[in-house]
N, C-alpha and C. Protein backbone atom coordinates (compact mmCIF):
# COMPACT_ATOMS: atom_id res chain seq x y z
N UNK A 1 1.92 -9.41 -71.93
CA UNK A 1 2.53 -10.68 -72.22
C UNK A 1 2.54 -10.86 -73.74
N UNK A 2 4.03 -10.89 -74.01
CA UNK A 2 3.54 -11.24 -75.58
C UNK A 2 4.00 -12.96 -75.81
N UNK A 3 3.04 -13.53 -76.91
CA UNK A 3 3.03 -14.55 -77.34
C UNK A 3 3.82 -15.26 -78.39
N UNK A 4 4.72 -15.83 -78.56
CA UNK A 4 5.82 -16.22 -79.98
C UNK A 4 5.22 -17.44 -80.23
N UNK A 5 4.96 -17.76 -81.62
CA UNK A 5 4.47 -18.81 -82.22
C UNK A 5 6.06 -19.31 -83.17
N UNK A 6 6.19 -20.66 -83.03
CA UNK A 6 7.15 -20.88 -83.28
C UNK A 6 6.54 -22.08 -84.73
N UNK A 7 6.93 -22.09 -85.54
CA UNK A 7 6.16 -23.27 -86.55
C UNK A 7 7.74 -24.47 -87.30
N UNK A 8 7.65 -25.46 -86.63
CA UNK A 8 8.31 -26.84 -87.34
C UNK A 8 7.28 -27.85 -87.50
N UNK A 9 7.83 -28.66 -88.45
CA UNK A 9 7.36 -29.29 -89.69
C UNK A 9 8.32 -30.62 -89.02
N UNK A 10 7.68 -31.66 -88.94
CA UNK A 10 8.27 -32.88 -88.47
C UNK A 10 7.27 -34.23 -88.94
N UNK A 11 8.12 -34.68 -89.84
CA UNK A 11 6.82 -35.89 -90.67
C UNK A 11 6.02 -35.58 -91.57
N UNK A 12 5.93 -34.32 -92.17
CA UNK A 12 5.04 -33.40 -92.43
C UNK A 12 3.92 -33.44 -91.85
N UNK A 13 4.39 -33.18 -90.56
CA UNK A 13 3.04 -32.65 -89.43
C UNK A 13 3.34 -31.38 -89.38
N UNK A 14 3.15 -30.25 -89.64
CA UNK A 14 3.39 -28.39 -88.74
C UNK A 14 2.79 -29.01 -86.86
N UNK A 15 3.95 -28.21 -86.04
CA UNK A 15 3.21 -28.32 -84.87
C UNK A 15 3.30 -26.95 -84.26
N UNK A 16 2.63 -26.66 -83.27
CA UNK A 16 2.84 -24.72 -82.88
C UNK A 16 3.45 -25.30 -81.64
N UNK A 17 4.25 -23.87 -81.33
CA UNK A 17 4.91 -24.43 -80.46
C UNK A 17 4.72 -22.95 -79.73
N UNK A 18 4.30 -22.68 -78.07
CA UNK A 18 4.00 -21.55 -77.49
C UNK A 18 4.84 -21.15 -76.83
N UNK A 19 5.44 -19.73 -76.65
CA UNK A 19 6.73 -19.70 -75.45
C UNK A 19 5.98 -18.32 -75.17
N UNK A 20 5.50 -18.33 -74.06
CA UNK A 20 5.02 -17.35 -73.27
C UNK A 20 6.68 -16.52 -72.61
N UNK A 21 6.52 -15.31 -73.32
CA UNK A 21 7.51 -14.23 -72.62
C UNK A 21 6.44 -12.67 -72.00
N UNK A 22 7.15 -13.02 -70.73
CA UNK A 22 6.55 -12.40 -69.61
C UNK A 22 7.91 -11.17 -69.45
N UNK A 23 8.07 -10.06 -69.98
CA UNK A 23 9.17 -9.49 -69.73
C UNK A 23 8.92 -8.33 -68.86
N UNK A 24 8.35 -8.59 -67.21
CA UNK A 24 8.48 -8.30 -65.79
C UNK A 24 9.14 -9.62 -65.43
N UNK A 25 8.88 -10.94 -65.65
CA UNK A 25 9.68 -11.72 -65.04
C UNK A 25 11.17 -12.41 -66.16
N UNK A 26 12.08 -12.05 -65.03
CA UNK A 26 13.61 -12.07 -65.61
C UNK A 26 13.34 -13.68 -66.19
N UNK A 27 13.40 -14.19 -64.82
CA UNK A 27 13.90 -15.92 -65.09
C UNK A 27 12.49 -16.11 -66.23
N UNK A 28 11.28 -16.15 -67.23
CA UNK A 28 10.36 -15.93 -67.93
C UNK A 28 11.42 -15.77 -69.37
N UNK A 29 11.70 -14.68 -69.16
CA UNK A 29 12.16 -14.01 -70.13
C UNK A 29 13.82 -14.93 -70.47
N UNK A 30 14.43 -15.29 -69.81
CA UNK A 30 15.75 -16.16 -69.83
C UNK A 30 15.38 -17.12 -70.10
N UNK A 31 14.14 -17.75 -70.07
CA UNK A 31 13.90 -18.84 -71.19
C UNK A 31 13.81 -19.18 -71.96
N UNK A 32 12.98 -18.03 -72.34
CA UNK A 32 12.28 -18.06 -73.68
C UNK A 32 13.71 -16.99 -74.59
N UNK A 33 14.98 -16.72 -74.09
CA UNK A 33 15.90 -16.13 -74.90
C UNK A 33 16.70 -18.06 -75.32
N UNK A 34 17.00 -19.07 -73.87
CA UNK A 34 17.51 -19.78 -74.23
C UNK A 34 17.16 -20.67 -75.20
N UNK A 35 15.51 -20.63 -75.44
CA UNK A 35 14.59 -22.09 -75.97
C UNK A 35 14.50 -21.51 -77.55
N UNK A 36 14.23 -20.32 -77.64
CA UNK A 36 13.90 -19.47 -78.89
C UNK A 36 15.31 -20.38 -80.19
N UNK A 37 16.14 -19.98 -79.51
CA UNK A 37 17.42 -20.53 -80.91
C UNK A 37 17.02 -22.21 -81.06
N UNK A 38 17.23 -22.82 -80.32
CA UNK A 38 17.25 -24.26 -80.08
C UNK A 38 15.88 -24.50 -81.09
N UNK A 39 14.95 -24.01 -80.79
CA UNK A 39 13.42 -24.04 -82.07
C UNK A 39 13.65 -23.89 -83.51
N UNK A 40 14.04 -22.44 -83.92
CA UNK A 40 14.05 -22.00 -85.03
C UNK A 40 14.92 -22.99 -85.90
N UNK A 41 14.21 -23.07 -87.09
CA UNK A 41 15.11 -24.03 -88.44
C UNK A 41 15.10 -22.76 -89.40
N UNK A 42 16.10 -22.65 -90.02
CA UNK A 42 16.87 -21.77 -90.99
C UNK A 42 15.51 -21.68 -91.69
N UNK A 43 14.64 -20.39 -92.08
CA UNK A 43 13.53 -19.94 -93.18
C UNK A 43 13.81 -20.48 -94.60
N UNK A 44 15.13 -20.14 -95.15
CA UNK A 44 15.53 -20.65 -96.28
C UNK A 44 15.31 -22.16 -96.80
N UNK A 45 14.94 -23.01 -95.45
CA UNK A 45 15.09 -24.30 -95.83
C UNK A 45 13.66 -25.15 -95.81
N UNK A 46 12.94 -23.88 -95.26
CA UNK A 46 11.15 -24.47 -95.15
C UNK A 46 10.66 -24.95 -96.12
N UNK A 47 10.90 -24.95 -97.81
CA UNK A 47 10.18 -25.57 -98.99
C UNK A 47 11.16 -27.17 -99.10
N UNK A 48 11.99 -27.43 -98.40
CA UNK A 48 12.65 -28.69 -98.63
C UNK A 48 12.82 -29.60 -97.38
N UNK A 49 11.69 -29.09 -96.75
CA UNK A 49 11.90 -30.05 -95.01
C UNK A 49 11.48 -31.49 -95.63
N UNK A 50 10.76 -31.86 -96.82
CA UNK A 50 10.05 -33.32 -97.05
C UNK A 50 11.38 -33.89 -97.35
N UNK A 51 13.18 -33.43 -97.88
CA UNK A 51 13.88 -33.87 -98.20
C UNK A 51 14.79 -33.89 -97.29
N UNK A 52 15.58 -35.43 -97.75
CA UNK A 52 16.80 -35.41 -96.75
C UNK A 52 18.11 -35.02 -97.07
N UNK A 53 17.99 -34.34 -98.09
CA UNK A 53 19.17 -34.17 -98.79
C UNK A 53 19.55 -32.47 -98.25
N UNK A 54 18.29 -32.13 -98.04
CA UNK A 54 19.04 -30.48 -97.45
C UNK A 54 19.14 -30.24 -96.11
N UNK A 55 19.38 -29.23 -95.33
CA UNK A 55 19.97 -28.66 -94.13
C UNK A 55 18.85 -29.03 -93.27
N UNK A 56 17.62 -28.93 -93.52
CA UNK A 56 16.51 -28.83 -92.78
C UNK A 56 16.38 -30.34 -92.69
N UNK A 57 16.49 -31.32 -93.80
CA UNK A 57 16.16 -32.47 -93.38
C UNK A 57 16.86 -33.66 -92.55
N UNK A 58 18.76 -32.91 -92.81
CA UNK A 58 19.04 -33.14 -92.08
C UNK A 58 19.15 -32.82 -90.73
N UNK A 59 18.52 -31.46 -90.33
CA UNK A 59 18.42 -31.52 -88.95
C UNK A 59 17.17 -32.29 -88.42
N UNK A 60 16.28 -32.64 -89.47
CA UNK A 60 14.74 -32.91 -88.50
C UNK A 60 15.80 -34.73 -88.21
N UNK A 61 16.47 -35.21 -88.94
CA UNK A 61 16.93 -36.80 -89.12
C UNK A 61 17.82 -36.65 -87.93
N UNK A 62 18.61 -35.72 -87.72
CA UNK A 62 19.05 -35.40 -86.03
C UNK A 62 17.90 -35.75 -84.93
N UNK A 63 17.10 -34.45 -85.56
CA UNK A 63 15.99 -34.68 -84.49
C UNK A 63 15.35 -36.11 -83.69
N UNK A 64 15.19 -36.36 -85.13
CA UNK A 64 14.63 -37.96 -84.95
C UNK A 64 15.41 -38.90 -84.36
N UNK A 65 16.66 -39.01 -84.87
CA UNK A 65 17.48 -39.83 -84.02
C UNK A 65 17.23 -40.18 -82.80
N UNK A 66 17.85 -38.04 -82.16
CA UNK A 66 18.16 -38.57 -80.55
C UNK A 66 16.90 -38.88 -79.94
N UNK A 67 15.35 -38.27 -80.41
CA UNK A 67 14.17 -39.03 -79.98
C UNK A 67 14.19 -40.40 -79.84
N UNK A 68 14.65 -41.25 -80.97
CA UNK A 68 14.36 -42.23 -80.94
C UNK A 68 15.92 -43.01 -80.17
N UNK A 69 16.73 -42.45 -79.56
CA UNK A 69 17.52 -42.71 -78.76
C UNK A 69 17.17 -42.73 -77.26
N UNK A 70 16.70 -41.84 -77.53
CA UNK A 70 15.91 -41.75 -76.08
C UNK A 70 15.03 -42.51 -75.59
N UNK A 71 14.33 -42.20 -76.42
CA UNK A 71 12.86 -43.13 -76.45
C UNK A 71 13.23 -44.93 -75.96
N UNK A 72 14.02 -45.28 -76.98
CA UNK A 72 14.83 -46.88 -76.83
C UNK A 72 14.95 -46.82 -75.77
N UNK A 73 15.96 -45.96 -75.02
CA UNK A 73 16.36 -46.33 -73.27
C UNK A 73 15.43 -46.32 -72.56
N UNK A 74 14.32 -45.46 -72.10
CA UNK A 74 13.33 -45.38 -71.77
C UNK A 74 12.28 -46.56 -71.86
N UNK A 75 11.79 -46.94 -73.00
CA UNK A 75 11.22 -47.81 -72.77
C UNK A 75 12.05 -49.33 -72.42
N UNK A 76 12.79 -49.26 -72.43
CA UNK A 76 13.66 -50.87 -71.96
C UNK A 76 13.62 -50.79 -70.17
N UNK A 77 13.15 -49.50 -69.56
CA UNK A 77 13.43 -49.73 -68.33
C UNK A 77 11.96 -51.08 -68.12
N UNK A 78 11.38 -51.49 -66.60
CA UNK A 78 10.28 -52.03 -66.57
C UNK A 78 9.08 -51.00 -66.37
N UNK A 79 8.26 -51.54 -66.83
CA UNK A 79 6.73 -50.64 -67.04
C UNK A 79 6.65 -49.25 -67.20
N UNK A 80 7.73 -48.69 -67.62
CA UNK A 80 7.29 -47.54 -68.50
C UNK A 80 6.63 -48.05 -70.20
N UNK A 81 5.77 -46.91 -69.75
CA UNK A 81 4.59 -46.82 -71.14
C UNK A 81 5.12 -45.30 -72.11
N UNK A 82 4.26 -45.12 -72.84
CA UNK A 82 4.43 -43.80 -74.03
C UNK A 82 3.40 -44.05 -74.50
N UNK A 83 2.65 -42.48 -75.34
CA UNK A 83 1.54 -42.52 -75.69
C UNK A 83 2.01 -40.88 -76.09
N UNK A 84 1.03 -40.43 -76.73
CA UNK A 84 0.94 -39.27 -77.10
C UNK A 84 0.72 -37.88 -76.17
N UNK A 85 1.30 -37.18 -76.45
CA UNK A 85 1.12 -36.20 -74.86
C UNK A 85 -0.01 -35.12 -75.60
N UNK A 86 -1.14 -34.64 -74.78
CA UNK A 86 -1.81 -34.14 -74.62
C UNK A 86 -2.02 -32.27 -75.24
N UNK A 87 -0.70 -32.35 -74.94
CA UNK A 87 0.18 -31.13 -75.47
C UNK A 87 0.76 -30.80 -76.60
N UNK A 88 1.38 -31.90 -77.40
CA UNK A 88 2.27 -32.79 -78.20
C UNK A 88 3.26 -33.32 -78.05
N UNK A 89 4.02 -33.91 -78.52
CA UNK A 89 4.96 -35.13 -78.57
C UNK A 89 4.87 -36.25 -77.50
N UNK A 90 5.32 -36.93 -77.38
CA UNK A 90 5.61 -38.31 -76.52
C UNK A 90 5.66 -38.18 -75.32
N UNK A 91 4.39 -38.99 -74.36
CA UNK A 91 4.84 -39.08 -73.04
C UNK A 91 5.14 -40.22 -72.75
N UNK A 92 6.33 -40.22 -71.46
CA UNK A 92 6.68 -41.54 -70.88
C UNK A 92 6.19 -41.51 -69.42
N UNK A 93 5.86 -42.61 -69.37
CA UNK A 93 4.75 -43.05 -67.91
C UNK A 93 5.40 -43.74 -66.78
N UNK A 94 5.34 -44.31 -65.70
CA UNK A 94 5.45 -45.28 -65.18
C UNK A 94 4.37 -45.26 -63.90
N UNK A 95 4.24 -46.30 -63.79
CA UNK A 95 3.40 -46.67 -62.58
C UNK A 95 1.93 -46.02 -62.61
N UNK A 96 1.29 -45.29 -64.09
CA UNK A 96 0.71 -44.42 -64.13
C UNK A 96 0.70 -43.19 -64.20
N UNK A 97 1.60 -42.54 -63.90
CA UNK A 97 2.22 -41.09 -64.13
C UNK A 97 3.75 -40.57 -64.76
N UNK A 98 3.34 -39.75 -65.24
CA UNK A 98 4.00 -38.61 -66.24
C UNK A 98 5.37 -38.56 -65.74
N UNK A 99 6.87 -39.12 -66.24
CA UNK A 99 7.73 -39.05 -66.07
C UNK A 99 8.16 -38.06 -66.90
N UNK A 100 7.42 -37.61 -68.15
CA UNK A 100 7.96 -36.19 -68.70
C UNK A 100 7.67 -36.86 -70.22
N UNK A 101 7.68 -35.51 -70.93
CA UNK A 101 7.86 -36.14 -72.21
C UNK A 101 8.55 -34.91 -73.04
N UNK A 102 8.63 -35.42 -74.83
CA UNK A 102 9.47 -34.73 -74.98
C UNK A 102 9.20 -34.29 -76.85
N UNK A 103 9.62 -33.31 -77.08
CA UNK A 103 9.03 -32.32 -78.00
C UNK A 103 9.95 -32.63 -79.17
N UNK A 104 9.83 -33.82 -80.09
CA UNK A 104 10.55 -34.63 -80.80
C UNK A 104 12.71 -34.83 -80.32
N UNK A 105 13.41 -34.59 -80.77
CA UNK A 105 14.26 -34.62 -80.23
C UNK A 105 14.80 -33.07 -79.98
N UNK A 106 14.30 -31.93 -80.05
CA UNK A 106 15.06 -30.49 -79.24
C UNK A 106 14.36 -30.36 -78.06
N UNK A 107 13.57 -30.99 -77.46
CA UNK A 107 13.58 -30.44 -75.75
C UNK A 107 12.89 -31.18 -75.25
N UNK A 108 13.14 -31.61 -73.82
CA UNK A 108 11.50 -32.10 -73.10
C UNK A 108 11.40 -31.37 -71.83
N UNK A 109 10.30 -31.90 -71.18
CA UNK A 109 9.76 -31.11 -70.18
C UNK A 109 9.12 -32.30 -69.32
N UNK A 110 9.58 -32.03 -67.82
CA UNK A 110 9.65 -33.08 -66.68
C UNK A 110 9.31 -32.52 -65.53
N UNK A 111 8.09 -32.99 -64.70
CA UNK A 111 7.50 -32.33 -63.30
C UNK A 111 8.46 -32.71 -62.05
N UNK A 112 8.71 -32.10 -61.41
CA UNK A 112 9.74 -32.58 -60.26
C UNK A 112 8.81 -31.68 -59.10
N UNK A 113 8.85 -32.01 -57.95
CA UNK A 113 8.43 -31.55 -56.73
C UNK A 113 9.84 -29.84 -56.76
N UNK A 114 8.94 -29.02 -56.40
CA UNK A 114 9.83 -27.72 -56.50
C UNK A 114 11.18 -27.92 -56.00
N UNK A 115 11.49 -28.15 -54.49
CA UNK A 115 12.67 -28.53 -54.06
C UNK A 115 13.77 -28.92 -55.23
N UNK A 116 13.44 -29.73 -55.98
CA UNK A 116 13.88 -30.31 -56.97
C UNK A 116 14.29 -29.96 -58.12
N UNK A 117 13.29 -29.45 -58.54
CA UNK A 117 13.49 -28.73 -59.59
C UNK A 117 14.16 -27.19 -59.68
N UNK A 118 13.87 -26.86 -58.07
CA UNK A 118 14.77 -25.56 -57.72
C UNK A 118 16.11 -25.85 -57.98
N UNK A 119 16.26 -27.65 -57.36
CA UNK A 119 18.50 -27.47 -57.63
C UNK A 119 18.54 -27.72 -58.80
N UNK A 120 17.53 -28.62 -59.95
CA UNK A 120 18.56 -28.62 -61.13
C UNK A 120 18.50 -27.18 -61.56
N UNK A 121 17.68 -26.15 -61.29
CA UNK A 121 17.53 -24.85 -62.46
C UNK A 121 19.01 -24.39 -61.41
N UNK A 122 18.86 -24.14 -59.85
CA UNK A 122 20.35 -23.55 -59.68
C UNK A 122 21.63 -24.54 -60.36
N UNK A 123 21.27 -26.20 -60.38
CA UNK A 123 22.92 -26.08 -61.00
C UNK A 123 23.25 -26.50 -62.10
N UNK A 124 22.06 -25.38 -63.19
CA UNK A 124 22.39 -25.36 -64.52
C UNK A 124 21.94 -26.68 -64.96
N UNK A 125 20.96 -27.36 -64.67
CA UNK A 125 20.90 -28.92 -65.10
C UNK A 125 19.79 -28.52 -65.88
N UNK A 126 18.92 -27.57 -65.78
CA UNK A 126 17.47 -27.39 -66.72
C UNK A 126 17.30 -26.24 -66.43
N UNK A 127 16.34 -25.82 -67.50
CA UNK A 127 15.47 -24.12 -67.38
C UNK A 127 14.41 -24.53 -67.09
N UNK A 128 13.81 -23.63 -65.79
CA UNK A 128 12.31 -23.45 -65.94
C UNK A 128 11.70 -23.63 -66.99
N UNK A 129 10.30 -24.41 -66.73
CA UNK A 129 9.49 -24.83 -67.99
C UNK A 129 9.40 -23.17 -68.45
N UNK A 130 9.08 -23.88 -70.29
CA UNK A 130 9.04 -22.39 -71.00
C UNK A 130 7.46 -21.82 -70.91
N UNK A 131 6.42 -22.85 -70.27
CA UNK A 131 5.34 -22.10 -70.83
C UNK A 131 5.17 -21.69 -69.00
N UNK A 132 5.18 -22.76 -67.69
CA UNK A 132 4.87 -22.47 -66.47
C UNK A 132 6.21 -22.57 -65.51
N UNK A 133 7.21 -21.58 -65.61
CA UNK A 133 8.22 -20.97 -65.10
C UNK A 133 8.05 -21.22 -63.52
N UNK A 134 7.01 -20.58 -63.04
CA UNK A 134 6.61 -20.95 -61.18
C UNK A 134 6.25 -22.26 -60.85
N UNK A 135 6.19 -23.51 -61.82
CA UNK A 135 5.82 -24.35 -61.48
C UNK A 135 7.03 -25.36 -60.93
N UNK A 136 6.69 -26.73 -60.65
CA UNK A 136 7.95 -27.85 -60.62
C UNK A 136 8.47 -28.22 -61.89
N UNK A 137 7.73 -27.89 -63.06
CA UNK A 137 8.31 -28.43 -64.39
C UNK A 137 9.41 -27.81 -64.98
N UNK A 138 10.43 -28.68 -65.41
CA UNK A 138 11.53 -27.99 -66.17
C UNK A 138 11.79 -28.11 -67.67
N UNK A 139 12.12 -27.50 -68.22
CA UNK A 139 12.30 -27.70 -69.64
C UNK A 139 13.64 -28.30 -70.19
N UNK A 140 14.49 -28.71 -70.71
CA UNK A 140 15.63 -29.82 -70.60
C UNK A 140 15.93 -29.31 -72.29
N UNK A 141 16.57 -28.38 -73.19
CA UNK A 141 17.48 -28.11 -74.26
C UNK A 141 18.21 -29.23 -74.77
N UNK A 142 17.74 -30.10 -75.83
CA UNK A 142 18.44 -31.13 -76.46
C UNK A 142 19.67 -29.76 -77.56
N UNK A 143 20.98 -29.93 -77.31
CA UNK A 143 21.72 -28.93 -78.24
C UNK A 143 23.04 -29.99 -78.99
N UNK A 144 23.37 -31.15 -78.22
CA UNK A 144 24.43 -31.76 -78.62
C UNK A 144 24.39 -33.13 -78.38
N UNK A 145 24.95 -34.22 -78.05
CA UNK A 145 25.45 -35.49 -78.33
C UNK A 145 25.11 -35.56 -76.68
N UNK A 146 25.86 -34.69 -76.06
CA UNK A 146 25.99 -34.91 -74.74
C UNK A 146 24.69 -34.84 -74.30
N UNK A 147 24.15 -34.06 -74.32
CA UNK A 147 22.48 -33.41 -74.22
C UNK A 147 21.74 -34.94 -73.34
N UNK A 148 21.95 -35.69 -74.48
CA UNK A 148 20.86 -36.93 -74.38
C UNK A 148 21.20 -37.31 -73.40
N UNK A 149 22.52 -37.82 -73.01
CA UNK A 149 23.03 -38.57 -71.69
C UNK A 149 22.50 -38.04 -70.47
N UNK A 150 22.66 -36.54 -70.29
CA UNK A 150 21.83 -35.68 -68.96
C UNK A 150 20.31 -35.73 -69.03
N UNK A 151 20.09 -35.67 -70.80
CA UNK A 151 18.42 -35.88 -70.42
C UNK A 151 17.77 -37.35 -70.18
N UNK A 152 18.50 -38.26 -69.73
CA UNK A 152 18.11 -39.63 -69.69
C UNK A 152 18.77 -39.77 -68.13
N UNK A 153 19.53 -39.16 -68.29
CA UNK A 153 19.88 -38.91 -66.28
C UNK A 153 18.23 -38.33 -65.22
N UNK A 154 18.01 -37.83 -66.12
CA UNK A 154 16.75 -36.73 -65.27
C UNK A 154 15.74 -37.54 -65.67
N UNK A 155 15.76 -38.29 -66.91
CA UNK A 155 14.08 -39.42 -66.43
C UNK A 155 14.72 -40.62 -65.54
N UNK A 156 15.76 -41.08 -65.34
CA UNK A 156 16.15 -41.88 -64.39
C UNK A 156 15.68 -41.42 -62.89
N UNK A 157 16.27 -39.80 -62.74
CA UNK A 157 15.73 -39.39 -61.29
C UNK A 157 14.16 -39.92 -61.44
N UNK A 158 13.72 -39.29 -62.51
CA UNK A 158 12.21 -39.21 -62.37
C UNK A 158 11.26 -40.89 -62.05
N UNK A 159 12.01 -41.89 -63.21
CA UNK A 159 11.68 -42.90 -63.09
C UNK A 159 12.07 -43.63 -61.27
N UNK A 160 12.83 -43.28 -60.47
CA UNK A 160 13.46 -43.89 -59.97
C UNK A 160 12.91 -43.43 -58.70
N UNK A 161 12.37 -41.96 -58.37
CA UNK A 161 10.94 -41.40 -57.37
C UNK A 161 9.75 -41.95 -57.38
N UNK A 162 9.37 -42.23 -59.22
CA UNK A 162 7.95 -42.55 -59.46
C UNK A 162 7.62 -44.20 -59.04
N UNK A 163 9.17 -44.94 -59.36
CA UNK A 163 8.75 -45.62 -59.36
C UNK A 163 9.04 -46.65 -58.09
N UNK A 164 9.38 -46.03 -57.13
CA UNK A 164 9.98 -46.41 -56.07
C UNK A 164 10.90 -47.40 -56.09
N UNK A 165 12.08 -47.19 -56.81
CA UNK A 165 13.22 -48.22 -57.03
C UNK A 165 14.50 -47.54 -56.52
C-alpha cells in the first residue's frame, strides 16, 4: 500500500491530507487517480498562498467561497449544528449525528447505509470514500459551480434520513 501525502495551506494552516492507494483494488486506485488532481495547487505558487493577488490565492478564495456557500445552506436548515471534524474540516450534524463534512471547499465526505451509497457511486453521483473505499462513505469532488448544487442535494438526502423529515 503506498501512502500520498498531499500538503495545502488554507488560512495559513498546512493540513495533510491522506489518500490511501491500494493498487490490487481497481475501484481504490480510481479514486485516488480522480481526488489526486482536484488536491494539488500549482508548486510554483506555494511562497504566495498568504496573497490574494496570485493563482494560489485565488484558488484558496474559490475554495472558501463555495465552503462558505455551502456551509450558509446547511446551517439555515433546522437543528443542524457544525463543529470541527475530528479528521479536519467542518462537520455538519443533525439530530446528533454526522451528516458529513467537508474538506474546505474541494471535497466532502458523507456516510450513507451501503445500499445507498452503492447507487450514487453506480450513477456517477460520488466516489468511494478516498481513505475507506468498502465502507458506506462517499467522497463528493467540489470541481465547478455546478458541484455545490449536487453536493447540497446529498446533505439534503442525508439531512432528510437523519432527520426524519
Amino acid at each position: 500500500m503506498i501512502i500520498g501525502a498531499i500538503w495545502y495551506v488554507r488560512n495559513v494552516r498546512a493540513k495533510l491530507i491522506f489518500v490511501l492507494d491500494d493498487y490490487k483494488s481497481g475501484e481504490n486506485n480510481q479514486v485516488s487517480r480522480k481526488l489526486l488532481p482536484s488536491l494539488i495547487l500549482p508548486s510554483s505558487s506555494i511562497s504566495h498562498m498568504t496573497t490574494t493577488t496570485s493563482e494560489s490565492g485565488r484558488m484558496l478564495d474559490v475554495d472558501d467561497n463555495i465552503f462558505k456557500k455551502v456551509r450558509s445552506e446547511l446551517m439555515s436548515w433546522p437543528g443542524v449544528t457544525s463543529q470541527p471534524h475530528r479528521f479536519g474540516g467542518t462537520e455538519f450534524r443533525v439530530n446528533g449525528r454526522e451528516m458529513g463534512h467537508m474538506h474546505g471547499g474541494r471535497f466532502a465526505d458523507l456516510p450513507f447505509p451501503m445500499s445507498i451509497r452503492n447507487e450514487l457511486v453506480k450513477g456517477g453521483r460520488a466516489l468511494p470514500h478516498h481513505v475507506l473505499p468498502n465502507s458506506g462513505w462517499i467522497t463528493f469532488l467540489i470541481n465547478e459551480e455546478s458541484d455545490v448544487t449536487a453536493l447540497i442535494d446529498l446533505f439534503r438526502m442525508q439531512y432528510e434520513r437523519l432527520s426524519n423529515h
